[in-house]
PDB file of N, CA and C in Angstrom:
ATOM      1  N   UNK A   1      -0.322  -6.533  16.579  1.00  0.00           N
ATOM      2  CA  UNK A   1      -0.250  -5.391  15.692  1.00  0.00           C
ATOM      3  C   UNK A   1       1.181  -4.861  15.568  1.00  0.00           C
ATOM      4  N   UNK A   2       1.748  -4.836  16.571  1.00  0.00           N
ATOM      5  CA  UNK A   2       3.130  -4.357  16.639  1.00  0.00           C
ATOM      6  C   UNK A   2       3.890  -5.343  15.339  1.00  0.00           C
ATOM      7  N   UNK A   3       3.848  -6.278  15.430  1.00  0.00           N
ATOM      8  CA  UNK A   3       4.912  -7.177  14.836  1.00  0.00           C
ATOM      9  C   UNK A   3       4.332  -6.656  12.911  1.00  0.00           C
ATOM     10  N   UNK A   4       3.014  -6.607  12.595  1.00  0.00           N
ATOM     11  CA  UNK A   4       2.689  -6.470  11.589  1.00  0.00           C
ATOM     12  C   UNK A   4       3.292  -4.379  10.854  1.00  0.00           C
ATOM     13  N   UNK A   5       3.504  -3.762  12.261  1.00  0.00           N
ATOM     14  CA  UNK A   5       3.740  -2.411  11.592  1.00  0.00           C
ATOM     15  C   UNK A   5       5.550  -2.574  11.784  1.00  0.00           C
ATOM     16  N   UNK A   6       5.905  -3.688  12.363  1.00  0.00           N
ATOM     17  CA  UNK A   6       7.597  -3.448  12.455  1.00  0.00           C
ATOM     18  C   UNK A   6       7.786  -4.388  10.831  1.00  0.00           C
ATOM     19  N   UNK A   7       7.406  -5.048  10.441  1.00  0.00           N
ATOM     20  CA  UNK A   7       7.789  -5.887   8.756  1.00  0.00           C
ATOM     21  C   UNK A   7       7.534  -4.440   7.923  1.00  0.00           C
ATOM     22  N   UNK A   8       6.475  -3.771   7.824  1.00  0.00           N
ATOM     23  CA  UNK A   8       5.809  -2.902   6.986  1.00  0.00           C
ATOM     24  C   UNK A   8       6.594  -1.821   7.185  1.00  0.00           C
ATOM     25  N   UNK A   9       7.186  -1.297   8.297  1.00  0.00           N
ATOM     26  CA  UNK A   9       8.081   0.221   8.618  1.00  0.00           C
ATOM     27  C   UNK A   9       9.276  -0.240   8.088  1.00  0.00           C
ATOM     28  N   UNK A  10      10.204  -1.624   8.793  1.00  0.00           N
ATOM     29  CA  UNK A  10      10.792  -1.939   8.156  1.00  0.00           C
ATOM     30  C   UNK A  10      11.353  -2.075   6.833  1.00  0.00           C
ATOM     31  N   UNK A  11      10.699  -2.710   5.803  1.00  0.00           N
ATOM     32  CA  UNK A  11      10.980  -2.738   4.311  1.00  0.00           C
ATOM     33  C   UNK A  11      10.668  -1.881   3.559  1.00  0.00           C
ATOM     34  N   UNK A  12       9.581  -0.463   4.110  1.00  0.00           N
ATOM     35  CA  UNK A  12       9.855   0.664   3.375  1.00  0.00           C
ATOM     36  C   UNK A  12      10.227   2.318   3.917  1.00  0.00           C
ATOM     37  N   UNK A  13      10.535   1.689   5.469  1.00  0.00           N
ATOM     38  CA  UNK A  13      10.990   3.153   5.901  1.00  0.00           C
ATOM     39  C   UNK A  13      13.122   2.753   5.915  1.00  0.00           C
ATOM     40  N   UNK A  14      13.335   1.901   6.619  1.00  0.00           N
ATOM     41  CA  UNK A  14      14.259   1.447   7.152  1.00  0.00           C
ATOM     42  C   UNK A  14      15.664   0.940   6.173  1.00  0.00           C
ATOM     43  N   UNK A  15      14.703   0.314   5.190  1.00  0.00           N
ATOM     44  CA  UNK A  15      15.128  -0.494   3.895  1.00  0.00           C
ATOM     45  C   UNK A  15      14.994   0.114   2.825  1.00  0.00           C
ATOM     46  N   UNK A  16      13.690   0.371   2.062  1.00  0.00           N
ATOM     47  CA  UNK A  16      13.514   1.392   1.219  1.00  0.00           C
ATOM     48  C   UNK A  16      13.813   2.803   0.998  1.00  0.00           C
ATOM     49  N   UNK A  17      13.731   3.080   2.578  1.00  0.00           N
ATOM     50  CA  UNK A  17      13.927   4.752   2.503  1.00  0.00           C
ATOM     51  C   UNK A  17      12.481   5.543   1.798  1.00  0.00           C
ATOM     52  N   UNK A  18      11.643   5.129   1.641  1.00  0.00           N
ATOM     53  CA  UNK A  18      10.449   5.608   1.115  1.00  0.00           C
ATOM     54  C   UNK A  18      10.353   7.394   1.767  1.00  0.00           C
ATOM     55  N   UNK A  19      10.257   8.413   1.281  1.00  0.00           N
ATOM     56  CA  UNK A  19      10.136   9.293   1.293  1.00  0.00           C
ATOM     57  C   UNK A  19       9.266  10.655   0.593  1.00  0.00           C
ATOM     58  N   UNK A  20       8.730  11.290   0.905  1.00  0.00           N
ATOM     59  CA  UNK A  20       7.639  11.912   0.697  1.00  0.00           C
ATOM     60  C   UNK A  20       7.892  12.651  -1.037  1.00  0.00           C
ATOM     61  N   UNK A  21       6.417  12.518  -1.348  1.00  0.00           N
ATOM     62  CA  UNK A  21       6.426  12.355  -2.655  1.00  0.00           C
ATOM     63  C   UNK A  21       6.807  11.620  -3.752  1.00  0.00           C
ATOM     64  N   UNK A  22       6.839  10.305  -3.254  1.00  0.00           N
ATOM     65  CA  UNK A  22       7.432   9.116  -3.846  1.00  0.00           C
ATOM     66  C   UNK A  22       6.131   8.156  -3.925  1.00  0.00           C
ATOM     67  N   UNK A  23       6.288   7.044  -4.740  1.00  0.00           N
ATOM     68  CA  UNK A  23       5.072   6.083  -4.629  1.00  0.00           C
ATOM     69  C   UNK A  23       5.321   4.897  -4.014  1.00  0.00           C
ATOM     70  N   UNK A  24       4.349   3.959  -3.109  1.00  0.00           N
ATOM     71  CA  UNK A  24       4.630   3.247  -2.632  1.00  0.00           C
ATOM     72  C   UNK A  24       3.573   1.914  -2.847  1.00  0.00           C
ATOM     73  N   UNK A  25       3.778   1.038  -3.640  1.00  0.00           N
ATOM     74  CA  UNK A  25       3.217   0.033  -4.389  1.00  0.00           C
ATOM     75  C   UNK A  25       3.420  -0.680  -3.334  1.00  0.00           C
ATOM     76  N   UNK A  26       1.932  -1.781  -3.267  1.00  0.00           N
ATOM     77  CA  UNK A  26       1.845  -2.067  -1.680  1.00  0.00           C
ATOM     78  C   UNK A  26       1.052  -3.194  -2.425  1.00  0.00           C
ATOM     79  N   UNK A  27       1.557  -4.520  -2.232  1.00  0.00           N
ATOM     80  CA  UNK A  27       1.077  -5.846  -2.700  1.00  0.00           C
ATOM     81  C   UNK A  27       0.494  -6.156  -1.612  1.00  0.00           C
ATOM     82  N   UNK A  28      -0.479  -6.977  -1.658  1.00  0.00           N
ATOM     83  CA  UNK A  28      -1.716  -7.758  -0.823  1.00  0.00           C
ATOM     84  C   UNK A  28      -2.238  -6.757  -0.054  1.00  0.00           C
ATOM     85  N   UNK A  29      -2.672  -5.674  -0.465  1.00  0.00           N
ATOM     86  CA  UNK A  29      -3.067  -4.434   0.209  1.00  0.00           C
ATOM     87  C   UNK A  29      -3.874  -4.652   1.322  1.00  0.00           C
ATOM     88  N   UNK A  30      -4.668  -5.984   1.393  1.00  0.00           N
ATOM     89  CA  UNK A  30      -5.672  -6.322   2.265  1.00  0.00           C
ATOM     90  C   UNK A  30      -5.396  -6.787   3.480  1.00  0.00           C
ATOM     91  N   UNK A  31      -4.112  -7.495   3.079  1.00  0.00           N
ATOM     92  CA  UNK A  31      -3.282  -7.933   4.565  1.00  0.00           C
ATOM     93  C   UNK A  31      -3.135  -7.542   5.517  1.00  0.00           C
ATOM     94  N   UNK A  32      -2.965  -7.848   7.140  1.00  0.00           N
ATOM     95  CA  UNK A  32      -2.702  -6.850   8.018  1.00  0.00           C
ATOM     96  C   UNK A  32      -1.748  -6.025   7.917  1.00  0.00           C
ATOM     97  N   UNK A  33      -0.228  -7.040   7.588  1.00  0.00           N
ATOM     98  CA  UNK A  33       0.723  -5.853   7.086  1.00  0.00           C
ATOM     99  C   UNK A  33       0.373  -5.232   5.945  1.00  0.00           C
ATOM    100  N   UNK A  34      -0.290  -5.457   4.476  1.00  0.00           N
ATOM    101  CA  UNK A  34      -0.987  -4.658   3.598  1.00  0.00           C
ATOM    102  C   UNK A  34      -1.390  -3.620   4.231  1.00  0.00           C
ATOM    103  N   UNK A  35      -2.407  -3.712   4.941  1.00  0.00           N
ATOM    104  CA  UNK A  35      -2.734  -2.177   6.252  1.00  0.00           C
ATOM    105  C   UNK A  35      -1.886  -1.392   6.422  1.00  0.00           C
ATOM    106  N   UNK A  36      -1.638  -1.611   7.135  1.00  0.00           N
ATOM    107  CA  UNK A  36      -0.285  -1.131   8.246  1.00  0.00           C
ATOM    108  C   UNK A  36       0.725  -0.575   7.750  1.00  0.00           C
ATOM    109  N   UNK A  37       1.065  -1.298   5.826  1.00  0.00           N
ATOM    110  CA  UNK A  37       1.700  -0.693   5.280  1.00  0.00           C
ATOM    111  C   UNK A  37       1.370   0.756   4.586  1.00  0.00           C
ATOM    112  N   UNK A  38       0.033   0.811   4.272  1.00  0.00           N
ATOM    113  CA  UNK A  38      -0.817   2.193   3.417  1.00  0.00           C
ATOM    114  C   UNK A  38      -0.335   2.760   4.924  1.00  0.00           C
ATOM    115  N   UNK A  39      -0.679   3.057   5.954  1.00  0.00           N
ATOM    116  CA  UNK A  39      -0.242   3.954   6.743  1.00  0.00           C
ATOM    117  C   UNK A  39       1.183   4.717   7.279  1.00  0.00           C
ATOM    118  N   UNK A  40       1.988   3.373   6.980  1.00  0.00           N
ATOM    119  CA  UNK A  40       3.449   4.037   6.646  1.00  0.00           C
ATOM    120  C   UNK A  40       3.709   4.603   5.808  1.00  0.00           C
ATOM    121  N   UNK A  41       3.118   4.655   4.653  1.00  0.00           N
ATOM    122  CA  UNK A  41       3.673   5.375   3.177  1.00  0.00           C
ATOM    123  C   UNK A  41       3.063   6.697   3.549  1.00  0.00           C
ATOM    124  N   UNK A  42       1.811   7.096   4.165  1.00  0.00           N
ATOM    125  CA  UNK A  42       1.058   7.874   4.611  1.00  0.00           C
ATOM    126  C   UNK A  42       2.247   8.563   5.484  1.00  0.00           C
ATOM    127  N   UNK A  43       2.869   7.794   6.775  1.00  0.00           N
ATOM    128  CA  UNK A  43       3.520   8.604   7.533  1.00  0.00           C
ATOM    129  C   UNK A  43       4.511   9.284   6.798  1.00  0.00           C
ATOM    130  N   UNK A  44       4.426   8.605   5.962  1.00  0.00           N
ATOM    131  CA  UNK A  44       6.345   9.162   5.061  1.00  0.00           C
ATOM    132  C   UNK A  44       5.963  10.653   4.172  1.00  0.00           C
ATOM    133  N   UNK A  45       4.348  10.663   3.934  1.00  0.00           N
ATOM    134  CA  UNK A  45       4.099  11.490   3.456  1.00  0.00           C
ATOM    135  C   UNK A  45       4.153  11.342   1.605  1.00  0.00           C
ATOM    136  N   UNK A  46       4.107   9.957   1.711  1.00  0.00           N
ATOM    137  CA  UNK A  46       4.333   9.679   0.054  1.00  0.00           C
ATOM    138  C   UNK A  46       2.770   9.136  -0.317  1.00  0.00           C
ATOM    139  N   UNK A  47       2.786   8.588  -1.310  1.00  0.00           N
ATOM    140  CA  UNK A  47       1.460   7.885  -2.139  1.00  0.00           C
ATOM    141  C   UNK A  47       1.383   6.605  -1.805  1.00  0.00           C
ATOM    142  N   UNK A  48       0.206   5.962  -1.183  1.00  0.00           N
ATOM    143  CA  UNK A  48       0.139   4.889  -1.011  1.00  0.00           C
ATOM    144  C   UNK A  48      -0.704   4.220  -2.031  1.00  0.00           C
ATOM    145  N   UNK A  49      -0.206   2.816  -3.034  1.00  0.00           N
ATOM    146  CA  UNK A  49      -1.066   2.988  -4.094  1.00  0.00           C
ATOM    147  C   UNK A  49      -1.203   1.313  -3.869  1.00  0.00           C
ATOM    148  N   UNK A  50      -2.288   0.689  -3.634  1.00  0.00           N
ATOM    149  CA  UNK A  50      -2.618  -0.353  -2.754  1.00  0.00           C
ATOM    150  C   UNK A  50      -3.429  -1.296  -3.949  1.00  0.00           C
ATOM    151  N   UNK A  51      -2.089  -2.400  -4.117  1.00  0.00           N
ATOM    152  CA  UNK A  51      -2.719  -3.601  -5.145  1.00  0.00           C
ATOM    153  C   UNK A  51      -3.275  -5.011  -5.043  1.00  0.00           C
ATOM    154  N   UNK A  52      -4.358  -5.351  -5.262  1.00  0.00           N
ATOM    155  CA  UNK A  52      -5.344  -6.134  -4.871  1.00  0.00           C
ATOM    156  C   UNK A  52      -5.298  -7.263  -5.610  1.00  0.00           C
ATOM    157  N   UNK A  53      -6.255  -8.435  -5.893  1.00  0.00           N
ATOM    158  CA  UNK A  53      -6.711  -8.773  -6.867  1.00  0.00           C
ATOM    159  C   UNK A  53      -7.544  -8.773  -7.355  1.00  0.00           C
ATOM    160  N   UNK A  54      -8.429  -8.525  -6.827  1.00  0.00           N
ATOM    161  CA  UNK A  54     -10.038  -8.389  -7.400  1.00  0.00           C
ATOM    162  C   UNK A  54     -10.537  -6.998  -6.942  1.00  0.00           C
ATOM    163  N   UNK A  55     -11.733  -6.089  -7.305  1.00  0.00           N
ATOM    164  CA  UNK A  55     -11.684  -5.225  -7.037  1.00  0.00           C
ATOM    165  C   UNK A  55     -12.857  -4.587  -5.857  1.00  0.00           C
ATOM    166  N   UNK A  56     -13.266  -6.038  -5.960  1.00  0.00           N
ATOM    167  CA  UNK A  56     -14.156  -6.166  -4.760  1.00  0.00           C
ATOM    168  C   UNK A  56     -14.040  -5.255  -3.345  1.00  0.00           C
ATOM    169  N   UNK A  57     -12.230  -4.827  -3.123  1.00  0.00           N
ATOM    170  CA  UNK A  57     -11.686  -4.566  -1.901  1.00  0.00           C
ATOM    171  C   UNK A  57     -11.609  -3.306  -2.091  1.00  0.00           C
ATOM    172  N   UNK A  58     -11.773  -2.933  -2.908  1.00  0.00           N
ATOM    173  CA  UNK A  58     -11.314  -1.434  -3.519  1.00  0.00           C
ATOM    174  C   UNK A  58     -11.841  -0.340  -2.717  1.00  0.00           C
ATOM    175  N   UNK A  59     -13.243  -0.348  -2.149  1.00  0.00           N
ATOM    176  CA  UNK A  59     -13.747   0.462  -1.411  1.00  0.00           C
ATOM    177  C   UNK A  59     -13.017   0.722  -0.038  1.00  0.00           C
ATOM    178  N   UNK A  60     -12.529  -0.473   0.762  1.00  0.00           N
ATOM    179  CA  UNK A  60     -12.192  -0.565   1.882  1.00  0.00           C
ATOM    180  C   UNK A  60     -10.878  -0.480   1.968  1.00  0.00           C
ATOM    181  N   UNK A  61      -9.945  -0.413   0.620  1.00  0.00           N
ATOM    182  CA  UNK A  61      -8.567   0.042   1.141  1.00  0.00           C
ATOM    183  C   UNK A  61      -8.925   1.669   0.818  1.00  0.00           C
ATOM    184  N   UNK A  62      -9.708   2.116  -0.217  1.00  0.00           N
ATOM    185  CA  UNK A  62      -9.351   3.055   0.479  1.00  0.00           C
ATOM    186  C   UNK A  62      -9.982   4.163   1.416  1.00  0.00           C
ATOM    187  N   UNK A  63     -10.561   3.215   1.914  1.00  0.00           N
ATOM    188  CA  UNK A  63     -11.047   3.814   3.466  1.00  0.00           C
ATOM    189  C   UNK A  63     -10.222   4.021   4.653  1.00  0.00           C
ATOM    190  N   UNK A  64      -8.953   2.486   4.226  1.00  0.00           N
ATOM    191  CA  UNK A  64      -7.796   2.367   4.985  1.00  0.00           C
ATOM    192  C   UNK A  64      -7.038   3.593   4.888  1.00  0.00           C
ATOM    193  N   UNK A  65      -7.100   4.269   3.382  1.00  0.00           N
ATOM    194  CA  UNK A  65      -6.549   5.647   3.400  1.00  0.00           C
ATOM    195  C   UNK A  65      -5.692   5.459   2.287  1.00  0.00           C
ATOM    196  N   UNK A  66      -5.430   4.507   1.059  1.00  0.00           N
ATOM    197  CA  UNK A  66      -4.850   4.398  -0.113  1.00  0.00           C
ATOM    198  C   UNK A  66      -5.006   5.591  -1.078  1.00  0.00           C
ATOM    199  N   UNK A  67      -4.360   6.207  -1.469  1.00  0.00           N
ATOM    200  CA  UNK A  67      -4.118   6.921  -2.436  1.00  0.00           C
ATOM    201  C   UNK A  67      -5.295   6.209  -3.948  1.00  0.00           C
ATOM    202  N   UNK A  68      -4.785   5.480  -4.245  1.00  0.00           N
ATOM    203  CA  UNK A  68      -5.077   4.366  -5.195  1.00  0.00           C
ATOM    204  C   UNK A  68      -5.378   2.882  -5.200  1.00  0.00           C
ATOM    205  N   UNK A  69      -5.759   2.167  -5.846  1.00  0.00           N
ATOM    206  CA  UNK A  69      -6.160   0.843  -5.902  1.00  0.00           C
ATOM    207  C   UNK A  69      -6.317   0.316  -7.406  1.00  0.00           C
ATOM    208  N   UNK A  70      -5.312  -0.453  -7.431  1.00  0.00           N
ATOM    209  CA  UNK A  70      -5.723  -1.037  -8.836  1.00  0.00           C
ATOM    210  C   UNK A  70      -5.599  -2.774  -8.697  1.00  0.00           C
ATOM    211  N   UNK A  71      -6.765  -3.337  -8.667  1.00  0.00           N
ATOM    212  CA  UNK A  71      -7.094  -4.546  -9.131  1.00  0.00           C
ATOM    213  C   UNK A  71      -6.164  -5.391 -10.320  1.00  0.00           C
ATOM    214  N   UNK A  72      -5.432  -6.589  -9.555  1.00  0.00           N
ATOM    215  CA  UNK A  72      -4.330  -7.102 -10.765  1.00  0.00           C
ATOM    216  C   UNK A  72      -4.826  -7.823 -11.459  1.00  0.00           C
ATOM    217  N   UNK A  73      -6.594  -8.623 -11.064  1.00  0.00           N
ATOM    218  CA  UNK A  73      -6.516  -9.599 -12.292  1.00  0.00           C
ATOM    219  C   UNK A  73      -7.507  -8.993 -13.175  1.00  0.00           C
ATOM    220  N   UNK A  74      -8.226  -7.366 -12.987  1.00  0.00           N
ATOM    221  CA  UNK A  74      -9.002  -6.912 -13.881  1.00  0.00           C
ATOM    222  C   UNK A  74      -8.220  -5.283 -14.292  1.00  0.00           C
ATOM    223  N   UNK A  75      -6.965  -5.067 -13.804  1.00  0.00           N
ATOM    224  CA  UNK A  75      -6.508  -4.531 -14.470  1.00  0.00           C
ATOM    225  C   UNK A  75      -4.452  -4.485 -15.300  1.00  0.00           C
ATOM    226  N   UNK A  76      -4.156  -3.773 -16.053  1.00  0.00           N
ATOM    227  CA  UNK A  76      -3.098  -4.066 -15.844  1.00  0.00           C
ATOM    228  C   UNK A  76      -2.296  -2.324 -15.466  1.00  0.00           C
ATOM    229  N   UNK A  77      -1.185  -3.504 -14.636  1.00  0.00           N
ATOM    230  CA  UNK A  77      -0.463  -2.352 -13.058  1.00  0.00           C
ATOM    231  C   UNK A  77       0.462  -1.825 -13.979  1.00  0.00           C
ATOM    232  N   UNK A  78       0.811  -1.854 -15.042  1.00  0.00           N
ATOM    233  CA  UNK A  78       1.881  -1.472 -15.602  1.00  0.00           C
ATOM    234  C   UNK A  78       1.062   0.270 -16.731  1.00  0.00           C
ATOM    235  N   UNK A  79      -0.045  -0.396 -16.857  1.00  0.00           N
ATOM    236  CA  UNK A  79      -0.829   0.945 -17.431  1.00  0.00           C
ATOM    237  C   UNK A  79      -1.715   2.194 -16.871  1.00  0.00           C
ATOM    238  N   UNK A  80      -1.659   1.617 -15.113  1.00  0.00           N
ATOM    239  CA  UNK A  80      -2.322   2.077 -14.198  1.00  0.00           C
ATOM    240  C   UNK A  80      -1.463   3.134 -13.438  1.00  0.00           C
ATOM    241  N   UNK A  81      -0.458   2.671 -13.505  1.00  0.00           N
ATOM    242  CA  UNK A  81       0.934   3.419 -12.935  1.00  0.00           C
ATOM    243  C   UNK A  81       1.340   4.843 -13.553  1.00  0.00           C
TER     244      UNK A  81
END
């Protein structure tokens, strides 16, 4: 678990700078780092908005605690945004 929240803190606390009230678009939302990542955007205090492909998953990210979920091959991310 460690190694999956140091990639995910990494590229949007460390790297990104992700900061509260900001959005944080989170590809393969389902992934462990996908996880791990909705909870960093969470720590940062920003929007975690968690993109899938199917929408099958939709319930369970955001149980993970996603802000949002938008499905890429039944919706489009550019109109969802």
């Amino acid at each position: 678990m460690w190694m999956q929240f140091a990639k995910a803190w990494a590229g949007l606390v460390d790297i990104a700078k992700i900061s509260a009230k900001e959005t944080g678009f989170i590809t393969a939302a389902s992934s462990c780092v996908g996880l791990v990542a909705i909870q960093v955007v969470r720590s940062a205090e920003a929007i975690p908005v968690a993109l899938t492909r199917r929408s099958g998953k939709a319930a369970a990210l955001r149980q993970a605690d996603a802000a949002h979920v938008i499905a890429t091959e039944e919706q489009d991310v550019e109109e969802e945004s």
